[in-house]
PDB file of N, CA and C in Angstrom:
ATOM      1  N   UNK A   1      -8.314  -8.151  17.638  1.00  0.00           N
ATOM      2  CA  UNK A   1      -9.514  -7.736  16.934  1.00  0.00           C
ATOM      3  C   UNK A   1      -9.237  -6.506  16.062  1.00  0.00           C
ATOM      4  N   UNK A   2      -8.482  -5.586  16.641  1.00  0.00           N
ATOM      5  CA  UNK A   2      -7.898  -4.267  15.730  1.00  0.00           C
ATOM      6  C   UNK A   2      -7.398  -4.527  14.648  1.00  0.00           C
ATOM      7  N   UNK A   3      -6.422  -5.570  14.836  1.00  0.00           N
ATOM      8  CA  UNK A   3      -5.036  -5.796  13.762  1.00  0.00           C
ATOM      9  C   UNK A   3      -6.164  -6.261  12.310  1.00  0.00           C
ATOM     10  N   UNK A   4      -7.331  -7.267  12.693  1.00  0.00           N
ATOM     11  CA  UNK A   4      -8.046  -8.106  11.872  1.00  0.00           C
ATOM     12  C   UNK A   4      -9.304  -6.883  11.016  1.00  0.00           C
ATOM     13  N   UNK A   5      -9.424  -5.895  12.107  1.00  0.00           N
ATOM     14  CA  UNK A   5     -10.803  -5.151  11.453  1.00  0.00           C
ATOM     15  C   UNK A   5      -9.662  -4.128  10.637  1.00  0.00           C
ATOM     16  N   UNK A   6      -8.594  -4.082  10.951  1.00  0.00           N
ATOM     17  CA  UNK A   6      -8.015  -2.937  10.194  1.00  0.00           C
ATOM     18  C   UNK A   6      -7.746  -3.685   8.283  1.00  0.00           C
ATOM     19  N   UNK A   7      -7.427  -5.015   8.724  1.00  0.00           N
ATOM     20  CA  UNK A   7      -6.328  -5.573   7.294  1.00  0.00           C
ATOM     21  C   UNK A   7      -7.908  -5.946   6.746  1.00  0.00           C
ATOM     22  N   UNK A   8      -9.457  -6.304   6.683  1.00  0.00           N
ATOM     23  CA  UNK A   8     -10.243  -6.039   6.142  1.00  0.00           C
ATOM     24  C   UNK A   8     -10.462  -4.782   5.575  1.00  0.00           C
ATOM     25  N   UNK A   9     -10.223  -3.336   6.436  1.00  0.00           N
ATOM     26  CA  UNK A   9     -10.507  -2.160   5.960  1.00  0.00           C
ATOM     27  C   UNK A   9      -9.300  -2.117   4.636  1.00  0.00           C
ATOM     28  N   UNK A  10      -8.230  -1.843   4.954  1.00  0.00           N
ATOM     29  CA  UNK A  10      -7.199  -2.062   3.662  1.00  0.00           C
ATOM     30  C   UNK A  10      -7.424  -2.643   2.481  1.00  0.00           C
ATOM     31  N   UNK A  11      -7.796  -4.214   2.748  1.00  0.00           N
ATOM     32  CA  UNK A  11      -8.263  -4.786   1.862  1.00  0.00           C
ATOM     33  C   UNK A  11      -9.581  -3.934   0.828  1.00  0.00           C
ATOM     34  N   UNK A  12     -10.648  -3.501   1.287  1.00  0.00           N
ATOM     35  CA  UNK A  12     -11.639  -2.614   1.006  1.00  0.00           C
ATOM     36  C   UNK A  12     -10.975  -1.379   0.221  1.00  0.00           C
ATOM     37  N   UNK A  13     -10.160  -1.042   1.286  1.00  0.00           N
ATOM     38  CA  UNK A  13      -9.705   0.120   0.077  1.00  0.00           C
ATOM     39  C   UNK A  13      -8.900  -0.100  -0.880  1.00  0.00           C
ATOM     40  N   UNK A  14      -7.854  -1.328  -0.744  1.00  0.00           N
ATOM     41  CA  UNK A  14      -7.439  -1.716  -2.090  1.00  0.00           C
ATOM     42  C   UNK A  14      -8.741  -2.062  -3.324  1.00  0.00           C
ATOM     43  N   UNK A  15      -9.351  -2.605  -3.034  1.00  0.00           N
ATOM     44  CA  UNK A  15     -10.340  -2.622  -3.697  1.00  0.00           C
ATOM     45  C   UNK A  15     -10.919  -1.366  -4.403  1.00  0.00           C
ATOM     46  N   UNK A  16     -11.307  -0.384  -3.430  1.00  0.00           N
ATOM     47  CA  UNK A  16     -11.545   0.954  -3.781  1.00  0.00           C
ATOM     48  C   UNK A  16     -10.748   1.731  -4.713  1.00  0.00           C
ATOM     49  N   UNK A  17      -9.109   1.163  -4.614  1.00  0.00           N
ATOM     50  CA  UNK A  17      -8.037   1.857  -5.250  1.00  0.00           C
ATOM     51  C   UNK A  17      -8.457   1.487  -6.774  1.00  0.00           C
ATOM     52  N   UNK A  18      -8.643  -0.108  -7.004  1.00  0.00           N
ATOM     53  CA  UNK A  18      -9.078  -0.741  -8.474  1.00  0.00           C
ATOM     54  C   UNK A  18      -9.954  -0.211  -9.060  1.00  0.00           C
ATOM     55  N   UNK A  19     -10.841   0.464  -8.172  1.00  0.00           N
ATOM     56  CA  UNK A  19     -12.202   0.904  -9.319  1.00  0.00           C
ATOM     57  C   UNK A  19     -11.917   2.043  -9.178  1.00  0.00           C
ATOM     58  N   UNK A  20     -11.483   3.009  -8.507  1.00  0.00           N
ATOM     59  CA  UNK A  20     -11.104   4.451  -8.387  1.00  0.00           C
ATOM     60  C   UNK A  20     -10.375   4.394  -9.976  1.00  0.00           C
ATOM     61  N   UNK A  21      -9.027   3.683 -10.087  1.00  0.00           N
ATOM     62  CA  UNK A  21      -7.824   3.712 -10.860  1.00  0.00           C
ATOM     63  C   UNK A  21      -7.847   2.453 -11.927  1.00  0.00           C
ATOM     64  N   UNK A  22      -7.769   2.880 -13.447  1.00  0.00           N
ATOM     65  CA  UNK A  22      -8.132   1.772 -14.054  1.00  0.00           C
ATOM     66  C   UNK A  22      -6.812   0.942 -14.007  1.00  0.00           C
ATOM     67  N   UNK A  23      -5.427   1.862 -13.427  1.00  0.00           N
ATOM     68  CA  UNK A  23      -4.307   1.041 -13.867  1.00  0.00           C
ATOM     69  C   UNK A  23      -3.770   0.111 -13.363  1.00  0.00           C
ATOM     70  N   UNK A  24      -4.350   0.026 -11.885  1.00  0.00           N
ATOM     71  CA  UNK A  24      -4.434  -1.090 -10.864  1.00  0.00           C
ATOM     72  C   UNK A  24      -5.512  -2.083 -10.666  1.00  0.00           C
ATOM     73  N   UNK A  25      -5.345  -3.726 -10.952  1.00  0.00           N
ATOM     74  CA  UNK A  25      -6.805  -4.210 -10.906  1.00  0.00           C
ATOM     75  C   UNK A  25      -6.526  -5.288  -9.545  1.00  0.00           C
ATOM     76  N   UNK A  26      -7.682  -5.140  -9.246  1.00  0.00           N
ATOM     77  CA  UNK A  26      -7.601  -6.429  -8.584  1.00  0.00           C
ATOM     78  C   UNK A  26      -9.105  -7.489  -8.551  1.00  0.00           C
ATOM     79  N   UNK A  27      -8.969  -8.868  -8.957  1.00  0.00           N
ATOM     80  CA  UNK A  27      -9.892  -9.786  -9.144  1.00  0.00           C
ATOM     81  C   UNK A  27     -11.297  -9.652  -7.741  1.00  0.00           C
ATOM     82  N   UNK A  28     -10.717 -10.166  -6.918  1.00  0.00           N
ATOM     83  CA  UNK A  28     -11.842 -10.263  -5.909  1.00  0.00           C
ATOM     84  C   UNK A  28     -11.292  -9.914  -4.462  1.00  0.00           C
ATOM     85  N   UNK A  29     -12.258 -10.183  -3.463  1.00  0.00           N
ATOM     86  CA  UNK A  29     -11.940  -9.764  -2.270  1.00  0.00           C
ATOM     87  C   UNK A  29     -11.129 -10.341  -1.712  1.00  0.00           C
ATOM     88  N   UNK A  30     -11.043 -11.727  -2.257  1.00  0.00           N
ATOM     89  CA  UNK A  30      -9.935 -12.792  -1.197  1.00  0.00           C
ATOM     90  C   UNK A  30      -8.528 -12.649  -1.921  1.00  0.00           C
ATOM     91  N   UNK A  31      -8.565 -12.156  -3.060  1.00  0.00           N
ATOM     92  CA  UNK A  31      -6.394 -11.270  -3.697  1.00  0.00           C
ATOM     93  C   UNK A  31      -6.587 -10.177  -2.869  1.00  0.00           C
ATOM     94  N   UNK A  32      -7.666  -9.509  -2.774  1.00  0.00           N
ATOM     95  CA  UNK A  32      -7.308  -8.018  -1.724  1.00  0.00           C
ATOM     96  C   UNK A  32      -6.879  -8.431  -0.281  1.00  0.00           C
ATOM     97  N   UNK A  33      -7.485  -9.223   0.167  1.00  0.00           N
ATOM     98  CA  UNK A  33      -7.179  -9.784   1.615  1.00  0.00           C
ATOM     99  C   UNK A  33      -4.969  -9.811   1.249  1.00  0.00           C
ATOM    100  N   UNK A  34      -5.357 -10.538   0.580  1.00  0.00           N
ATOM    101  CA  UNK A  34      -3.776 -11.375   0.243  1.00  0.00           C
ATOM    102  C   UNK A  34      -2.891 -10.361  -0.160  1.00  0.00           C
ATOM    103  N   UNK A  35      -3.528  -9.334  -1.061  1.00  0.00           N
ATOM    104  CA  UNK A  35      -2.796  -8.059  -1.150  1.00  0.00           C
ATOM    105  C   UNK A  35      -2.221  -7.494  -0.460  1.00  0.00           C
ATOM    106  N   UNK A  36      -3.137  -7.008   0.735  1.00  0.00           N
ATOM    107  CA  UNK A  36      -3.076  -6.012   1.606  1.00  0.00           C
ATOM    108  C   UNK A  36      -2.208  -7.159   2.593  1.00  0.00           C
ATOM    109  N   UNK A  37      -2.368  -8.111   3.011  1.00  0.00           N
ATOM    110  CA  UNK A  37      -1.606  -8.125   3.846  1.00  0.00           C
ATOM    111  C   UNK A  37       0.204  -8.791   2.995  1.00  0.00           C
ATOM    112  N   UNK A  38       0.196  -9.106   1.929  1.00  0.00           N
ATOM    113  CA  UNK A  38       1.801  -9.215   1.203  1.00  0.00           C
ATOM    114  C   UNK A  38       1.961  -7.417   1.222  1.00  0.00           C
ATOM    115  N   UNK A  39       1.606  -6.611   1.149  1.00  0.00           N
ATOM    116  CA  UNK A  39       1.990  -5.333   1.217  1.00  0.00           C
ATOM    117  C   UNK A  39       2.110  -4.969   2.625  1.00  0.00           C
ATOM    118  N   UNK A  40       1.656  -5.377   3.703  1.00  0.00           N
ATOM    119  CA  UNK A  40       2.261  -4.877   4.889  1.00  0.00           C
ATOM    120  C   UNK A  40       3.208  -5.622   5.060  1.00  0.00           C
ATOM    121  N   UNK A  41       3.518  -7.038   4.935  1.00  0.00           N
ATOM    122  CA  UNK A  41       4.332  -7.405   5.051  1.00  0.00           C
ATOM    123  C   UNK A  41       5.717  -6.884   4.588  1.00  0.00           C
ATOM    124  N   UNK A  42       5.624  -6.666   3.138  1.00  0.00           N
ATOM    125  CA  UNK A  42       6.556  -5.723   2.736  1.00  0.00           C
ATOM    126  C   UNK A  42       7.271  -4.147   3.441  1.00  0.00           C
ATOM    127  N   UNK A  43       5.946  -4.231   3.198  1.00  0.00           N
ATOM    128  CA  UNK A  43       5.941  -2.582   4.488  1.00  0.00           C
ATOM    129  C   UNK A  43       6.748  -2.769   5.677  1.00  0.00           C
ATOM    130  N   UNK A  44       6.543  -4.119   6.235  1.00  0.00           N
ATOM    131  CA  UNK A  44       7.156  -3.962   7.653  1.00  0.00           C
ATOM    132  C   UNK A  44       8.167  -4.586   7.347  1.00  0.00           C
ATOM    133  N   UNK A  45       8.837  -5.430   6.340  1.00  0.00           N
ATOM    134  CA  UNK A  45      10.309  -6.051   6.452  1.00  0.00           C
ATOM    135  C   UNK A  45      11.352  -5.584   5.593  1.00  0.00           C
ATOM    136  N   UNK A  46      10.994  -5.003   4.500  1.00  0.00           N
ATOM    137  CA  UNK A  46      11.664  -4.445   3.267  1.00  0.00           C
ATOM    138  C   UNK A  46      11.791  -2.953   3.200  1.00  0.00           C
ATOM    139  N   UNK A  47      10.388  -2.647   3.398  1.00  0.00           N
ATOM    140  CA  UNK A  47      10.550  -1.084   3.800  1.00  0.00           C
ATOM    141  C   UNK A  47      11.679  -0.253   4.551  1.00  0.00           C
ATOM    142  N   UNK A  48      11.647  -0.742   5.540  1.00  0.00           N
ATOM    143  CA  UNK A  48      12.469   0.136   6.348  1.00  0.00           C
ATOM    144  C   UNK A  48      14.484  -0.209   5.971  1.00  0.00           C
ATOM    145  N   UNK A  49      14.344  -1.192   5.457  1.00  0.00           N
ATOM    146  CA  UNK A  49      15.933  -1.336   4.695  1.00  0.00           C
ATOM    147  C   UNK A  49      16.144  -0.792   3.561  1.00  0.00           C
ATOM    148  N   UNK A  50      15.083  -0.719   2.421  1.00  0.00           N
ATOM    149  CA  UNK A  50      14.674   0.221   1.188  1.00  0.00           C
ATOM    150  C   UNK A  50      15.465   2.012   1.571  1.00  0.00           C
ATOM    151  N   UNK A  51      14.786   2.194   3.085  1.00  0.00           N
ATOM    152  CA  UNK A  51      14.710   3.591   3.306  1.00  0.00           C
ATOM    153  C   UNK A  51      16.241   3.508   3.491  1.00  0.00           C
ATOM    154  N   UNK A  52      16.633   3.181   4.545  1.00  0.00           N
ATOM    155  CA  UNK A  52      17.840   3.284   4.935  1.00  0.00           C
ATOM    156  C   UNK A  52      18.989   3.129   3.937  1.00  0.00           C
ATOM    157  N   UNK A  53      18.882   2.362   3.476  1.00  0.00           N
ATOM    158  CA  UNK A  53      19.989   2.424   1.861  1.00  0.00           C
ATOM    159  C   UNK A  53      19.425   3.144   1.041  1.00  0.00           C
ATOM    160  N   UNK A  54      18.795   4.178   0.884  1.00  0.00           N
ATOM    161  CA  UNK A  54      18.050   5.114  -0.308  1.00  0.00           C
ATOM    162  C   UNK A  54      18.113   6.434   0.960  1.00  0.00           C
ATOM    163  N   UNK A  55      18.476   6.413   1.751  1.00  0.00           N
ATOM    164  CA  UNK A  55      18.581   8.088   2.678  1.00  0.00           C
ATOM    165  C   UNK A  55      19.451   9.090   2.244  1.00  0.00           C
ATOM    166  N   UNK A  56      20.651   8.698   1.441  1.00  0.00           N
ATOM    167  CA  UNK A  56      21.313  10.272   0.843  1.00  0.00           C
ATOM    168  C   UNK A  56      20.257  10.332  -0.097  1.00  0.00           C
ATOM    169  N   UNK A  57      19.581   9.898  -1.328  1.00  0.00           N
ATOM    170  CA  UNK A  57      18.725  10.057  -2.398  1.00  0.00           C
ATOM    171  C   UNK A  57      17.966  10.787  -1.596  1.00  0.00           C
ATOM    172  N   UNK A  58      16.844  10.145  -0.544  1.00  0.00           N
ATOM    173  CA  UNK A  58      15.828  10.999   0.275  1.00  0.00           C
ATOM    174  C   UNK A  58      16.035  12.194   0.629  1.00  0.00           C
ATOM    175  N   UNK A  59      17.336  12.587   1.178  1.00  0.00           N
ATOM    176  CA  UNK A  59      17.759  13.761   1.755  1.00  0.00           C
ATOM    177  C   UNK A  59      17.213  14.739   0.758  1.00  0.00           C
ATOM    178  N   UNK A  60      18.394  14.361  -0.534  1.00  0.00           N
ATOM    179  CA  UNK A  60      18.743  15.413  -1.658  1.00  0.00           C
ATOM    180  C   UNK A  60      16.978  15.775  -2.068  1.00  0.00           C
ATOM    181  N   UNK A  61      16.532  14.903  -2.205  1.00  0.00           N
ATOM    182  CA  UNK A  61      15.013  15.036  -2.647  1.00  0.00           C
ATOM    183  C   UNK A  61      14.169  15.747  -1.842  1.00  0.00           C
ATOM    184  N   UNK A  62      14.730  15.456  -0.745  1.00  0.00           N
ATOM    185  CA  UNK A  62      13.720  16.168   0.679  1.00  0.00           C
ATOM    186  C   UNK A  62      12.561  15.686   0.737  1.00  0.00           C
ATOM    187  N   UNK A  63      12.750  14.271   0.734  1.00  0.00           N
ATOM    188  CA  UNK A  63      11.921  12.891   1.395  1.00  0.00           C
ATOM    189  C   UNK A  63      10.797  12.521  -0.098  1.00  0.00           C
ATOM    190  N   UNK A  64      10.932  13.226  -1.152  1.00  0.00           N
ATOM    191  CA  UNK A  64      10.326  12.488  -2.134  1.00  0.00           C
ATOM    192  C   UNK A  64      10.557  11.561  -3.058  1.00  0.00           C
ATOM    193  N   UNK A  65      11.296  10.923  -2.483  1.00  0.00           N
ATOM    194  CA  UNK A  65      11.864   9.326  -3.045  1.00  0.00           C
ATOM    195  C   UNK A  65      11.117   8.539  -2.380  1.00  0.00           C
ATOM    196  N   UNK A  66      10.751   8.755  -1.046  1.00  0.00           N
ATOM    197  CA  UNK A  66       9.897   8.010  -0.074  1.00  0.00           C
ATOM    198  C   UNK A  66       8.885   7.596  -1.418  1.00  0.00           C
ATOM    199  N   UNK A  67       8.390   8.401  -1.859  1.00  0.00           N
ATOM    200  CA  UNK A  67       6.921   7.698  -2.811  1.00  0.00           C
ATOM    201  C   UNK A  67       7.436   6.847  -3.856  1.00  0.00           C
ATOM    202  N   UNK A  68       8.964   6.880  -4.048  1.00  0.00           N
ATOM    203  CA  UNK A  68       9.445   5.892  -5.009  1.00  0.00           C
ATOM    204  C   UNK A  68       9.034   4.571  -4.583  1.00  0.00           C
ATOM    205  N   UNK A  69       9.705   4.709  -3.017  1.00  0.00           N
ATOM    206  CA  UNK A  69       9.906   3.794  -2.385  1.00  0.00           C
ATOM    207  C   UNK A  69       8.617   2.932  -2.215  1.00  0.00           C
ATOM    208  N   UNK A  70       7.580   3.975  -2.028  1.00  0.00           N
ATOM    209  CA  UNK A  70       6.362   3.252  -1.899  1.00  0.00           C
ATOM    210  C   UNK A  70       5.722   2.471  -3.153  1.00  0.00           C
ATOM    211  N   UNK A  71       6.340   2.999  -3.711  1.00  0.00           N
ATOM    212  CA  UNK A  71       5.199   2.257  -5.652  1.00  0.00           C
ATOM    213  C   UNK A  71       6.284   1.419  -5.573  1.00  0.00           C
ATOM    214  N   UNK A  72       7.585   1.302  -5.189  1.00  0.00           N
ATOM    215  CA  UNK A  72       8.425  -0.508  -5.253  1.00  0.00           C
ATOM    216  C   UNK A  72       7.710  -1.283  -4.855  1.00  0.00           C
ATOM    217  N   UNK A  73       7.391  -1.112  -3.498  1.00  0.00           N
ATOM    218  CA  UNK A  73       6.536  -1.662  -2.502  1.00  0.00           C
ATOM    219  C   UNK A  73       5.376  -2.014  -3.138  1.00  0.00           C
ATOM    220  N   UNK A  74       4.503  -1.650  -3.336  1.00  0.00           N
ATOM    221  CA  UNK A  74       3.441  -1.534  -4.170  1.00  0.00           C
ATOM    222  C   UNK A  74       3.319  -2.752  -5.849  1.00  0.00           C
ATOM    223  N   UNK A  75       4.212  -1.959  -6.114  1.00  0.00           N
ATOM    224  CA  UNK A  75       4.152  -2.817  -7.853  1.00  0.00           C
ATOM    225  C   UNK A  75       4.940  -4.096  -7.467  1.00  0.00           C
ATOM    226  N   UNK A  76       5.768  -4.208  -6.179  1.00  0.00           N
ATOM    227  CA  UNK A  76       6.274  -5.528  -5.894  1.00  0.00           C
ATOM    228  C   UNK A  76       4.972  -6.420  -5.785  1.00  0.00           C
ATOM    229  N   UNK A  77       4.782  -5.922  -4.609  1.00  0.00           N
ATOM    230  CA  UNK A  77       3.540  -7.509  -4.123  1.00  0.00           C
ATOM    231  C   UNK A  77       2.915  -7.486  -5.390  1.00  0.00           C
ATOM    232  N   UNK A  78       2.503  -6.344  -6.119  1.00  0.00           N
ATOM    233  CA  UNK A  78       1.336  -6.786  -7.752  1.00  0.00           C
ATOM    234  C   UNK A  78       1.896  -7.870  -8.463  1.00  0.00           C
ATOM    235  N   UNK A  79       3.448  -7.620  -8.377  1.00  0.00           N
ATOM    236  CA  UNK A  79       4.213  -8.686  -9.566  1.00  0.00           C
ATOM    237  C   UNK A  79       4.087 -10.515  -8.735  1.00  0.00           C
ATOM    238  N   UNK A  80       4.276 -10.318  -7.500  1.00  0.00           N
ATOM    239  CA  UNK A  80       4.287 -11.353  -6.851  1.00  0.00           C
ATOM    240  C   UNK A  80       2.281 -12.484  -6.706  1.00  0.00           C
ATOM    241  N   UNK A  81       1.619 -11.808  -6.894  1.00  0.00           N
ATOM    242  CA  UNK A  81       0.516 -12.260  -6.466  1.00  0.00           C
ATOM    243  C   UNK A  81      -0.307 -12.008  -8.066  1.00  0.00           C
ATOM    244  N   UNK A  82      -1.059 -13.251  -8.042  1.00  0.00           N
ATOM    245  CA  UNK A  82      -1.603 -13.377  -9.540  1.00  0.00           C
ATOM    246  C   UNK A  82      -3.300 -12.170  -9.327  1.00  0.00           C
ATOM    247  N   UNK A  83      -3.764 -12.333  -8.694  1.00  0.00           N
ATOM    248  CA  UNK A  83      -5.077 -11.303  -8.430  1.00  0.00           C
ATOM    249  C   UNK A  83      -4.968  -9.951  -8.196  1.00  0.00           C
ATOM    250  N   UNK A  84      -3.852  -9.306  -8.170  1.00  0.00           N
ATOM    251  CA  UNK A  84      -3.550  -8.127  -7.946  1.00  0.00           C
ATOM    252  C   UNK A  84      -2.583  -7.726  -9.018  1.00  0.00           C
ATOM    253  N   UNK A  85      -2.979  -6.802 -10.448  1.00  0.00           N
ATOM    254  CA  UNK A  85      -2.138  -6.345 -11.001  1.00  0.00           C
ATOM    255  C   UNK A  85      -1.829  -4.450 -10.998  1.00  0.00           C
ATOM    256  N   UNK A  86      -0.903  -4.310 -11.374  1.00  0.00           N
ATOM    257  CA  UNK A  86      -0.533  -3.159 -11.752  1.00  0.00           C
ATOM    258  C   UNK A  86      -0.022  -2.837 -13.075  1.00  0.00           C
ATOM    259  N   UNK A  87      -0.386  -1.891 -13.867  1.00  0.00           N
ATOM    260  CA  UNK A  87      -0.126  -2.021 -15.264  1.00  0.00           C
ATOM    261  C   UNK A  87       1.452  -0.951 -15.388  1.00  0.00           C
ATOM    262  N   UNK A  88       2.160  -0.414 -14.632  1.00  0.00           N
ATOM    263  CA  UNK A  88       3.370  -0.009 -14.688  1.00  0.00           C
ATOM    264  C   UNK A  88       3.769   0.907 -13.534  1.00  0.00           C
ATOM    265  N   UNK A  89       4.710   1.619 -13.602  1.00  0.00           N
ATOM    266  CA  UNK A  89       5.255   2.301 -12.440  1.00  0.00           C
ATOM    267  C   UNK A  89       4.684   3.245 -11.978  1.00  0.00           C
ATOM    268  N   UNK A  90       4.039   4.058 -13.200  1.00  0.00           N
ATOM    269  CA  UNK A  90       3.317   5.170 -13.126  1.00  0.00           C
ATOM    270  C   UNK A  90       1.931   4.620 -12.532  1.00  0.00           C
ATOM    271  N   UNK A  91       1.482   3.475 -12.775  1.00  0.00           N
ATOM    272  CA  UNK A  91       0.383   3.374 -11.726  1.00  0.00           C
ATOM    273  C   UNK A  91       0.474   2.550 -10.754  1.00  0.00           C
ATOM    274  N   UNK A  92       1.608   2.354 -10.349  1.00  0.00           N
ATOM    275  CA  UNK A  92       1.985   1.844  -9.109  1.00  0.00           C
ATOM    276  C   UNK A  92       2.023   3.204  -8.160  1.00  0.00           C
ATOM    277  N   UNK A  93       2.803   3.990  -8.815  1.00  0.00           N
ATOM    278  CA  UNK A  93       3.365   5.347  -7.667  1.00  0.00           C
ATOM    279  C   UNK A  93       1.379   6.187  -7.787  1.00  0.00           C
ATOM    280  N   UNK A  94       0.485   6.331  -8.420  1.00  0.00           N
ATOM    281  CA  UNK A  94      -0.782   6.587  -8.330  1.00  0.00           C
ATOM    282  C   UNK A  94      -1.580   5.659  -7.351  1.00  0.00           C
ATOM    283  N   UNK A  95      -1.263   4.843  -7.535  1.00  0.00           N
ATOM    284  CA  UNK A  95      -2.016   3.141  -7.006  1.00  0.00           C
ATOM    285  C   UNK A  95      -1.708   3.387  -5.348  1.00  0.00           C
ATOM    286  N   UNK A  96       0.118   3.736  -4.855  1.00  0.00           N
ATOM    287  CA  UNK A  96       0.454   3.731  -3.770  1.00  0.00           C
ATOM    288  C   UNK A  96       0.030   4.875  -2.999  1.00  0.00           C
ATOM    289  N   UNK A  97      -0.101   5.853  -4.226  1.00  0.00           N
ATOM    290  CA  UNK A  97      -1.086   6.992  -2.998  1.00  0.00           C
ATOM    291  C   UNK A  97      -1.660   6.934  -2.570  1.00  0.00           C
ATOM    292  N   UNK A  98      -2.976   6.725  -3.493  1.00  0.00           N
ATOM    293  CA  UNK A  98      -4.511   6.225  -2.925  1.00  0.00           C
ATOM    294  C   UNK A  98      -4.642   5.439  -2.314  1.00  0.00           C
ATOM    295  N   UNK A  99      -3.942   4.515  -1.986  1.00  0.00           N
ATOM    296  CA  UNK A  99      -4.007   3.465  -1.034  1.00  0.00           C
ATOM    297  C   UNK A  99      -3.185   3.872   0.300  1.00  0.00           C
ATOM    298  N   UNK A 100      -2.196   4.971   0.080  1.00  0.00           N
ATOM    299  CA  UNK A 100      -1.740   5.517   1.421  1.00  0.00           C
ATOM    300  C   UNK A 100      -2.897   6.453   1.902  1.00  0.00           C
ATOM    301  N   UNK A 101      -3.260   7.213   1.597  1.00  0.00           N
ATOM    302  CA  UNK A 101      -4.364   8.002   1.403  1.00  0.00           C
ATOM    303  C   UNK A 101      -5.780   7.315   2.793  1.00  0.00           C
ATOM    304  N   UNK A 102      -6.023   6.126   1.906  1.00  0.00           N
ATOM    305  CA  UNK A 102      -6.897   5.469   2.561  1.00  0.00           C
ATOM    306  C   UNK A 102      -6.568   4.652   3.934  1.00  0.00           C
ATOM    307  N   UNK A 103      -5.439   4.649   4.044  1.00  0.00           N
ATOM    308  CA  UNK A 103      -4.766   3.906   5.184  1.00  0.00           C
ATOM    309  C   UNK A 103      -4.357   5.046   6.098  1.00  0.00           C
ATOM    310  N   UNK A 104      -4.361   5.890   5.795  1.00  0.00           N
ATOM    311  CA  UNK A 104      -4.479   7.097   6.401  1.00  0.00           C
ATOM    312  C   UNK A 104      -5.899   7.476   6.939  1.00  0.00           C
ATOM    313  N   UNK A 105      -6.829   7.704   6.639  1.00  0.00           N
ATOM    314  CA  UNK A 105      -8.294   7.639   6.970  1.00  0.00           C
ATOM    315  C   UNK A 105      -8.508   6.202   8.140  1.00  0.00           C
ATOM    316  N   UNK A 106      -8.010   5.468   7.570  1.00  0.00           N
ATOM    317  CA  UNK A 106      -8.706   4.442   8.466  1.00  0.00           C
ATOM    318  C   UNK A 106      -7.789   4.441   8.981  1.00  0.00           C
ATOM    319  N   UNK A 107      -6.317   4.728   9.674  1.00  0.00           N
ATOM    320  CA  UNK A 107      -5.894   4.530  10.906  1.00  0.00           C
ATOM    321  C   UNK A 107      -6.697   6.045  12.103  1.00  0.00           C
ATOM    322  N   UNK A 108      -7.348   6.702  11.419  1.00  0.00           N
ATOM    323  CA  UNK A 108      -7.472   7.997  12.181  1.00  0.00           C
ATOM    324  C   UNK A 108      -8.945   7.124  12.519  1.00  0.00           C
ATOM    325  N   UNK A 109      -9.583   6.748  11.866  1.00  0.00           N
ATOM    326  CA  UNK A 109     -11.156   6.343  11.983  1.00  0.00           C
ATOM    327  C   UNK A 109     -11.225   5.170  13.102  1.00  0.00           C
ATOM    328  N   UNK A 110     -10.053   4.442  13.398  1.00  0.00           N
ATOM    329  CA  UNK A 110      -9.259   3.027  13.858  1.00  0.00           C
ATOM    330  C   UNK A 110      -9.213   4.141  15.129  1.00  0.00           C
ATOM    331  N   UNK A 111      -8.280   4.861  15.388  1.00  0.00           N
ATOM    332  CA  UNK A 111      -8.190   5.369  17.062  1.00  0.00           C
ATOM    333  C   UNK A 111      -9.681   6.037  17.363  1.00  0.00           C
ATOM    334  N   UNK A 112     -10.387   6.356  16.588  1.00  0.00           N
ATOM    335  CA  UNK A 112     -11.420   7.547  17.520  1.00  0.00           C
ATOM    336  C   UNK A 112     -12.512   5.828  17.770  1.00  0.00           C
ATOM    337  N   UNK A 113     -12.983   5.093  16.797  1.00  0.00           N
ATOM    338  CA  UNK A 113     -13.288   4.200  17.142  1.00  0.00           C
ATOM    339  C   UNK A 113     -13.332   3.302  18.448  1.00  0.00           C
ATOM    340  N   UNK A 114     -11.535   2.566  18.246  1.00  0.00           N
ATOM    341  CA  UNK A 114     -11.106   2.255  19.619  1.00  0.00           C
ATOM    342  C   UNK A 114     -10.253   2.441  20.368  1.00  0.00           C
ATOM    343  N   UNK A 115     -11.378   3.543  21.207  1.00  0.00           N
ATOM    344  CA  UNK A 115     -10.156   4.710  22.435  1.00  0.00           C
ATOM    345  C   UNK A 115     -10.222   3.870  23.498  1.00  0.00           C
ATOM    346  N   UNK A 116      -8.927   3.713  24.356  1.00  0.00           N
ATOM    347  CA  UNK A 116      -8.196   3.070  25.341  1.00  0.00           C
ATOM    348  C   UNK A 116      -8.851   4.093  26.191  1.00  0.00           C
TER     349      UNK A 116
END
């Protein structure tokens, strides 16, 4: 029930990200569904190999490549999925904030919600 009320909330805030940001669009609620979850997916299979072959870069940077890393992530699934665009890198790496941002809020809103 968590995993399902959370990838609706995402979805929502991708949504939120589109009208917040003109440079990211997305059509309707059911590409945000599809969004949000081709972006965790990413998140959870690509991500963490991204990092690991990009860790001397991270170092030298002192972990601000991480946000590179995130607008790949990001402007990937846009390129992959027809309802979700991004109009370039620069609003991919804007696009990936606000949407970290918000996934941030709702994982904190997600534990006080449902406490074990």
């Amino acid at each position: 029930m968590k995993i399902i009320v959370r990838w609706l909330l995402l979805a929502a805030a991708l949504l939120l990200v589109a009208y917040l940001y003109p440079g990211v669009t997305v059509n309707n609620f059911t590409s945000a569904l599809i969004a949000a979850f081709v972006l965790g997916l990413l998140n959870t299979l690509l991500r963490p190999i991204l990092v690991l072959l990009t860790l001397p870069v991270t170092v030298l940077t002192l972990g601000l490549f991480l946000f590179v890393i995130n607008a790949l992530m990001f402007y990937f699934a846009a390129s992959m999925l027809d309802g979700f665009h991004v109009a370039g890198f620069v609003a991919a790496l804007i696009g990936s904030l606000l949407y970290s941002l918000c996934g941030m809020v709702i994982d904190v809103a997600m534990e006080r919600v449902f406490l074990r």
